[in-house]
C-alpha atoms as a PDB file:
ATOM      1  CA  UNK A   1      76.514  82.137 104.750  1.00  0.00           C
ATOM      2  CA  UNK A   2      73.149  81.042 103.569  1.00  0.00           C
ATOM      3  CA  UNK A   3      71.581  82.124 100.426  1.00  0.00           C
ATOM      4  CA  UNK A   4      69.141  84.943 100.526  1.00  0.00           C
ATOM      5  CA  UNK A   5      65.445  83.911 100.443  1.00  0.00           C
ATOM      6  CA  UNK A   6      64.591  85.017  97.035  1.00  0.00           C
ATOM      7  CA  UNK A   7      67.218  84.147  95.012  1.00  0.00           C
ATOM      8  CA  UNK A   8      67.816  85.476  91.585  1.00  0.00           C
ATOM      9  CA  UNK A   9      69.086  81.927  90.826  1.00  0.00           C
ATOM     10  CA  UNK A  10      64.972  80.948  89.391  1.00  0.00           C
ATOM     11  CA  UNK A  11      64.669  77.403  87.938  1.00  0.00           C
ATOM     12  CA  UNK A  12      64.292  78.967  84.166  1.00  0.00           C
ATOM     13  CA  UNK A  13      67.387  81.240  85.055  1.00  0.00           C
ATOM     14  CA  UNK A  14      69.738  78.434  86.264  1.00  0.00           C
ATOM     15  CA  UNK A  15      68.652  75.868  82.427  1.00  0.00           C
ATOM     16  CA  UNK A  16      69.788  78.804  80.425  1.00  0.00           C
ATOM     17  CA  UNK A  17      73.508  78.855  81.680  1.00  0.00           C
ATOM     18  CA  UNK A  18      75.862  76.978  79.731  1.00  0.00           C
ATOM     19  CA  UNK A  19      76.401  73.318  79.701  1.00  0.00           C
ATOM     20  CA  UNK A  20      80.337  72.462  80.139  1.00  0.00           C
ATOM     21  CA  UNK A  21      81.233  71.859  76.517  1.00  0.00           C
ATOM     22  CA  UNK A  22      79.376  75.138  75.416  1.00  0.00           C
ATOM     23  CA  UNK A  23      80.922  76.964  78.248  1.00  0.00           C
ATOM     24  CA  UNK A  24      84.812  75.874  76.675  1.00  0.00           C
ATOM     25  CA  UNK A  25      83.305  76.219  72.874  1.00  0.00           C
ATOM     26  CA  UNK A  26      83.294  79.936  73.998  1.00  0.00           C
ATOM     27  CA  UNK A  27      86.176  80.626  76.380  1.00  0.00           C
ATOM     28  CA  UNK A  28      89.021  83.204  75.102  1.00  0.00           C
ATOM     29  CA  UNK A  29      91.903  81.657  76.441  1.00  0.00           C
ATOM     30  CA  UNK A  30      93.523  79.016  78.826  1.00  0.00           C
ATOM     31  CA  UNK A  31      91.031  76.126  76.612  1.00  0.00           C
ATOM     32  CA  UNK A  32      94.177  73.908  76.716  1.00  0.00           C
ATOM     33  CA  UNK A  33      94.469  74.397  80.866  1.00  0.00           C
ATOM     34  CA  UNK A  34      91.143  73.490  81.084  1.00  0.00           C
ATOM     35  CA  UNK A  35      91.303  70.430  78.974  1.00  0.00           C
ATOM     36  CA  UNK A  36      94.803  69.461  80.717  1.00  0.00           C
ATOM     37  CA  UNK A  37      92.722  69.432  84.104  1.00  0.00           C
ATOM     38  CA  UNK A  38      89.703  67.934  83.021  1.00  0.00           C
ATOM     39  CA  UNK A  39      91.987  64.825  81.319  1.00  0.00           C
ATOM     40  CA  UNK A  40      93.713  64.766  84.613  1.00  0.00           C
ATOM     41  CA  UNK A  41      91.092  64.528  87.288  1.00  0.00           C
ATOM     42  CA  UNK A  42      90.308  60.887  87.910  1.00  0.00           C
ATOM     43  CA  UNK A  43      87.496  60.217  91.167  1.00  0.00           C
ATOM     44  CA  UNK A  44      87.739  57.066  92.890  1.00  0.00           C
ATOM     45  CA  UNK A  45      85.429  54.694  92.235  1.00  0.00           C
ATOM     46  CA  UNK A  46      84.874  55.002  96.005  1.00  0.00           C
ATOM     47  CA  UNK A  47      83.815  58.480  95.368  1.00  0.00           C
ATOM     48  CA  UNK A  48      82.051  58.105  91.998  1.00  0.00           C
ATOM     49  CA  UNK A  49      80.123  56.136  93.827  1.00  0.00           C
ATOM     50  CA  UNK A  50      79.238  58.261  96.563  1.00  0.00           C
ATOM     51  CA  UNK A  51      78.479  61.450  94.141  1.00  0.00           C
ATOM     52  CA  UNK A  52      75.871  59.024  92.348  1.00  0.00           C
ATOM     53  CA  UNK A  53      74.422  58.189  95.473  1.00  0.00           C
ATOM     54  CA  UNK A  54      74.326  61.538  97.028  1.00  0.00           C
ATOM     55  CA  UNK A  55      73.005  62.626  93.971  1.00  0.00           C
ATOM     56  CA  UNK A  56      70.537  60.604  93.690  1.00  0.00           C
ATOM     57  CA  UNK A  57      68.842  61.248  97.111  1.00  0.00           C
ATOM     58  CA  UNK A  58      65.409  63.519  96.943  1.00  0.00           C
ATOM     59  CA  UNK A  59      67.359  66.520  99.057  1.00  0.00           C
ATOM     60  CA  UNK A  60      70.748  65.159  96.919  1.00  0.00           C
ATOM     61  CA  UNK A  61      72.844  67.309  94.544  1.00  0.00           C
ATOM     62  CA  UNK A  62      71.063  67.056  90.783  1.00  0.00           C
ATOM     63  CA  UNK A  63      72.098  70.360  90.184  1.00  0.00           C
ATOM     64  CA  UNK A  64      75.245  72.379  90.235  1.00  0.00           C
ATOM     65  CA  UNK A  65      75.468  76.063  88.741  1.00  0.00           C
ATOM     66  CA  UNK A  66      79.075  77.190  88.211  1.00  0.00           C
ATOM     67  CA  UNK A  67      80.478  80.680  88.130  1.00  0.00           C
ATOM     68  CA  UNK A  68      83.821  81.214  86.316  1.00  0.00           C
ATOM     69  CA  UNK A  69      86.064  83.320  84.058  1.00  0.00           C
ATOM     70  CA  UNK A  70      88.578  81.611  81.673  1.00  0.00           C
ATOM     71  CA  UNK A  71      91.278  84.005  83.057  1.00  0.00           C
ATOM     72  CA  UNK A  72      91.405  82.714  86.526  1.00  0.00           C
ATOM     73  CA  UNK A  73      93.855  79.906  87.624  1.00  0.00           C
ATOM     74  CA  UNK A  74      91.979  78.708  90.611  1.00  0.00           C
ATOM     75  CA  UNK A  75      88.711  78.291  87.684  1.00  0.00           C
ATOM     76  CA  UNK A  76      90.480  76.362  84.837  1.00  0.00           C
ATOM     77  CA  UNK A  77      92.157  74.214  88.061  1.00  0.00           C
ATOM     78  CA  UNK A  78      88.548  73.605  89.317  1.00  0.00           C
ATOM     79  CA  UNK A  79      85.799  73.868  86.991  1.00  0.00           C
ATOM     80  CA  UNK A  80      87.092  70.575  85.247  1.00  0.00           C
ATOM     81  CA  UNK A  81      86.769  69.251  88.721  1.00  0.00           C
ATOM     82  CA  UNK A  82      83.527  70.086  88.990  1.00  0.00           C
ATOM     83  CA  UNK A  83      82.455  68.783  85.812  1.00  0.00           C
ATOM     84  CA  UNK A  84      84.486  65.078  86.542  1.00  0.00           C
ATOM     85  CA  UNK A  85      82.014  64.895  89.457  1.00  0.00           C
ATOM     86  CA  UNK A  86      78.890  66.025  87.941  1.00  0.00           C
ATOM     87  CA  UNK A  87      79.441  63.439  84.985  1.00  0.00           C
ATOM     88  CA  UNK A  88      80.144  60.497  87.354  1.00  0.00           C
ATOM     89  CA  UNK A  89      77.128  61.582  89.810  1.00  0.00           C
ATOM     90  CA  UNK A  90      74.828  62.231  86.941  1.00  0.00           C
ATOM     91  CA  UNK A  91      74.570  66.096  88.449  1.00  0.00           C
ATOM     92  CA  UNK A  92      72.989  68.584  86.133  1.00  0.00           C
ATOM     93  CA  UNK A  93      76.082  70.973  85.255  1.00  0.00           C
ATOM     94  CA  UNK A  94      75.265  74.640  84.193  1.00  0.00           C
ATOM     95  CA  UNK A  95      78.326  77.643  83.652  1.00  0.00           C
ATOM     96  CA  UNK A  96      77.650  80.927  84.179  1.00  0.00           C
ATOM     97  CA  UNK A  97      80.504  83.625  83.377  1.00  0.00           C
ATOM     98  CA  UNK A  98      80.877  85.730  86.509  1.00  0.00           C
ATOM     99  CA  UNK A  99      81.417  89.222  84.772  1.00  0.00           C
ATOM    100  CA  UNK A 100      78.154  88.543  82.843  1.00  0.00           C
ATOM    101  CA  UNK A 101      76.123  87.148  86.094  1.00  0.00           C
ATOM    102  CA  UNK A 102      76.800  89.478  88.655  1.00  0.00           C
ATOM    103  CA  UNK A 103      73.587  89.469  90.267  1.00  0.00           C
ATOM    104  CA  UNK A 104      74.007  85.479  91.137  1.00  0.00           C
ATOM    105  CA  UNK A 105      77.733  86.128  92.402  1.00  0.00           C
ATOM    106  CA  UNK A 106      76.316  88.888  94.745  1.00  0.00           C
ATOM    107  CA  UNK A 107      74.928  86.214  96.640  1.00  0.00           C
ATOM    108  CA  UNK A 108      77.478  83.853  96.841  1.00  0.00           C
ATOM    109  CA  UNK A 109      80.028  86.015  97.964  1.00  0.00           C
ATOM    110  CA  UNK A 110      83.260  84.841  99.654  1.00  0.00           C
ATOM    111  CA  UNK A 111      82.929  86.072 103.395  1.00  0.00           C
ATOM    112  CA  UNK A 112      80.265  88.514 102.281  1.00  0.00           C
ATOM    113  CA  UNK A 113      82.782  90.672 100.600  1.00  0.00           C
ATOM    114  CA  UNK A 114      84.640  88.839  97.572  1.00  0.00           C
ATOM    115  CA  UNK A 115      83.588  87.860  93.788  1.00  0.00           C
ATOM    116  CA  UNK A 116      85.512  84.658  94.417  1.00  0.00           C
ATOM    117  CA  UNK A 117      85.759  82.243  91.580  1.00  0.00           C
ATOM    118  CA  UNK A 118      85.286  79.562  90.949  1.00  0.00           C
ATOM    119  CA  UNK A 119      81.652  79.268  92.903  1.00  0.00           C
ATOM    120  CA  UNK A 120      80.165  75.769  92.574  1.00  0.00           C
ATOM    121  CA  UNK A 121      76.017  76.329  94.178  1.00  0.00           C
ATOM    122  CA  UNK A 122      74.132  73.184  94.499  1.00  0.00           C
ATOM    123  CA  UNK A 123      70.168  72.458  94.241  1.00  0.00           C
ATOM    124  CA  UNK A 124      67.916  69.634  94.365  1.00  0.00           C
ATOM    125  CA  UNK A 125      65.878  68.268  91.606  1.00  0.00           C
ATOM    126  CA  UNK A 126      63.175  70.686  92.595  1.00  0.00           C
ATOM    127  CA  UNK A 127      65.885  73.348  92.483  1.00  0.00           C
ATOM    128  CA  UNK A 128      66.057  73.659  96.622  1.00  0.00           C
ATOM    129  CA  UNK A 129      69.247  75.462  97.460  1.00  0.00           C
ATOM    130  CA  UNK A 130      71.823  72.641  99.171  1.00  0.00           C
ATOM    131  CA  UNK A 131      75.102  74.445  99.659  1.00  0.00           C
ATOM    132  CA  UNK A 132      78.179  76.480  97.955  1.00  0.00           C
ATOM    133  CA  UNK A 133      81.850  76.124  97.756  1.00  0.00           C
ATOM    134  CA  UNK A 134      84.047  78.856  97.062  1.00  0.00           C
ATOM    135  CA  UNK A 135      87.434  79.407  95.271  1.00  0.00           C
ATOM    136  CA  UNK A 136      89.844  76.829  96.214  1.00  0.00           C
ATOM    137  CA  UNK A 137      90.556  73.853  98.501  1.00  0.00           C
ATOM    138  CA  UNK A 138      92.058  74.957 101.892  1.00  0.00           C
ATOM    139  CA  UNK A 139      94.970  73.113 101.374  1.00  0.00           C
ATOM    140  CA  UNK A 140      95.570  75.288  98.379  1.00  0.00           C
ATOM    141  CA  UNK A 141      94.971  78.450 100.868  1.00  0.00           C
ATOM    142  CA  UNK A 142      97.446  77.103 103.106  1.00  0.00           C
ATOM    143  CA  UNK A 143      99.979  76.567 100.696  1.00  0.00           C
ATOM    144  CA  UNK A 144      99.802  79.722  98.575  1.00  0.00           C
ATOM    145  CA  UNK A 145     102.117  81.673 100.751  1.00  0.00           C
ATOM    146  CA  UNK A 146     104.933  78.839  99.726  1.00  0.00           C
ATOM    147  CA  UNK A 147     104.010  78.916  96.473  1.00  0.00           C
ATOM    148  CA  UNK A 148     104.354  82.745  95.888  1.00  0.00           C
ATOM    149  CA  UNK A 149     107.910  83.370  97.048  1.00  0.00           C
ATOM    150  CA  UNK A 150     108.887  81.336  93.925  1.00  0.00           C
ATOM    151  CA  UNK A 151     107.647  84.659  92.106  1.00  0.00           C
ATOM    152  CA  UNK A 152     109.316  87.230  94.551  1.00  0.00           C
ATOM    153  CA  UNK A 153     111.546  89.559  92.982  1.00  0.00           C
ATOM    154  CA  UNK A 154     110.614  88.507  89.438  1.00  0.00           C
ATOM    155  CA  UNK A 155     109.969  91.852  87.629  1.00  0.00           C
ATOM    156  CA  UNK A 156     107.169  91.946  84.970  1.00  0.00           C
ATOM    157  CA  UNK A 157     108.892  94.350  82.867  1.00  0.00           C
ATOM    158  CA  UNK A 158     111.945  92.761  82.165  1.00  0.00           C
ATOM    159  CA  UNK A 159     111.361  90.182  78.834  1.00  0.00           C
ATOM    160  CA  UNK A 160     113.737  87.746  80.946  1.00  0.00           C
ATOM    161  CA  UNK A 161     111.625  87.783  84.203  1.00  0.00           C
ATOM    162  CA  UNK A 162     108.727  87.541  82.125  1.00  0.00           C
ATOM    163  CA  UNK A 163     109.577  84.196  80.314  1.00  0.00           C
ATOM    164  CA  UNK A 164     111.108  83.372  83.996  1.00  0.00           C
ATOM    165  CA  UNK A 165     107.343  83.958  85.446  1.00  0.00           C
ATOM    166  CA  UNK A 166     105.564  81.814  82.748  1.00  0.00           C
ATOM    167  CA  UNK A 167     107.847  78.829  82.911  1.00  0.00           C
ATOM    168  CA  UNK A 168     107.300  78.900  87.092  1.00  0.00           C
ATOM    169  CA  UNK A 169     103.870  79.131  86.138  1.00  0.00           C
ATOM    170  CA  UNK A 170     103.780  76.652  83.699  1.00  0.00           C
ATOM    171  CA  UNK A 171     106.204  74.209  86.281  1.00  0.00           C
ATOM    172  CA  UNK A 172     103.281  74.881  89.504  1.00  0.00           C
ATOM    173  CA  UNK A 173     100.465  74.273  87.085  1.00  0.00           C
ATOM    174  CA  UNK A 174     101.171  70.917  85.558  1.00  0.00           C
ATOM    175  CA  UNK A 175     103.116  69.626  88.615  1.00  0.00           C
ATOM    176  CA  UNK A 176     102.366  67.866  91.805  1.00  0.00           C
ATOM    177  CA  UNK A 177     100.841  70.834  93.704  1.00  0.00           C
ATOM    178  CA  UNK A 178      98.023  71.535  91.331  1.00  0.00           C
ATOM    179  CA  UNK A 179      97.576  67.854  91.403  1.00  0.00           C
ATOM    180  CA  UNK A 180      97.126  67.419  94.833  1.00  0.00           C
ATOM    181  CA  UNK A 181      94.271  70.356  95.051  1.00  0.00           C
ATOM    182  CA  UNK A 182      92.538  69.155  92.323  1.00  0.00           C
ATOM    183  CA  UNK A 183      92.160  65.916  94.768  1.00  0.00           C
ATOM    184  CA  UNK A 184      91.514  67.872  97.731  1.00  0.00           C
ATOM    185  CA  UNK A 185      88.482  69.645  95.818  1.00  0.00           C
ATOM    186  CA  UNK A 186      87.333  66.195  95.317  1.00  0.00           C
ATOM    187  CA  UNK A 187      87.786  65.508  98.802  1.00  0.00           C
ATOM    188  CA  UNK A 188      86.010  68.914 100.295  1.00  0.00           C
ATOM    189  CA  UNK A 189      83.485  68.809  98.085  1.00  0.00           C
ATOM    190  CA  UNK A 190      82.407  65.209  98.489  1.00  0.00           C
ATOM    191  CA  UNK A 191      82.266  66.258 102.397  1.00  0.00           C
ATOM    192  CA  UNK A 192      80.050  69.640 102.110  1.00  0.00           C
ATOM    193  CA  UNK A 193      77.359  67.239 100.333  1.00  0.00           C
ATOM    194  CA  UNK A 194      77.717  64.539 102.466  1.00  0.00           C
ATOM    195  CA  UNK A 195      77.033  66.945 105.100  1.00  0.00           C
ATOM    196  CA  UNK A 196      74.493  68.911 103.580  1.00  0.00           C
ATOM    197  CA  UNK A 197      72.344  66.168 101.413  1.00  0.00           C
ATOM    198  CA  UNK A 198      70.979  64.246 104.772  1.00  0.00           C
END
């Protein structure tokens, strides 16, 4: 998909989005899931290195604008991805909630159809569109249908299926699975910029 010619996305409109920290100084909820991923997400200093220097080049990455909503697993999973790299490249990070921006999701869209978040659009300095990545590694598509028959025939209104549902959640969310896609967004997203920023 490529982004539409005039793009609602305007230098001015992409500085006023949030930076990270203001963008968790006013989340509702999941704070502490986004803070748990953020801590961690380590990069390589393999690819630290190569976000810098991708960054750095004059059709590189200085820019990354970030829709999200502080309800959505696959955002407080990836955002804090997305704002390891930035920091290590030196990438200009801006957060814009989805709900509130639907104009700038309408043309990201996943497969022309979807609000997908999270949505990670990149620009050059001069604010030049680069590229987009959608939602979640494919890894993490490929293993979702695994992951949800833990949570078949749990029933959300029974209190002990309930607490049943949150501790499975709890389990997947600080264990190896989430750890692994939080290195294979590393890994995709290092590759759509390598491939995009020549």
């Amino acid at each position: 998909m490529t982004q539409q010619k005039e793009s609602v996305v305007t230098p001015d409109r992409f500085t006023s989005g949030l930076t990270y920290d203001e963008y968790l100084s006013r989340i509702q909820r999941n704070r502490q899931k986004f803070e748990y991923n953020y801590s961690e997400t380590e990069l390589s200093a393999d690819d630290a290195s190569a976000f810098r220097s991708l960054a750095s080049r004059e059709a590189g990455p200085a820019k990354v604008l970030a829709l999200g909503e502080d309800w959505c697993p696959d955002v407080f999973r990836g955002l804090p991805v997305m704002a390891r790299i930035a920091e290590a490249a030196g990438m200009e990070l801006r957060v814009f909630p989805r709900d509130e921006n639907l104009d700038i999701m309408g043309e990201f869209l996943n497969r022309g159809e979807s609000q997908s978040i999270p949505t990670f659009v990149f620009y050059t300095s001069d604010h030049r569109y680069i590229g987009h990545w959608i939602e979640r590694p494919a890894k993490a598509n490929a293993e979702m249908g695994e992951v949800m028959k833990r949570y078949e025939g749990l029933d959300r209104s029974k209190p002990d299926d309930v607490a049943k549902l949150r501790q499975l959640a709890d389990e997947f969310q600080t264990g190896p699975v989430w750890a692994n896609w939080r290195v294979e967004t590393i890994r995709e997203l290092r590759e759509l910029l390598e491939e995009k920023s020549r």
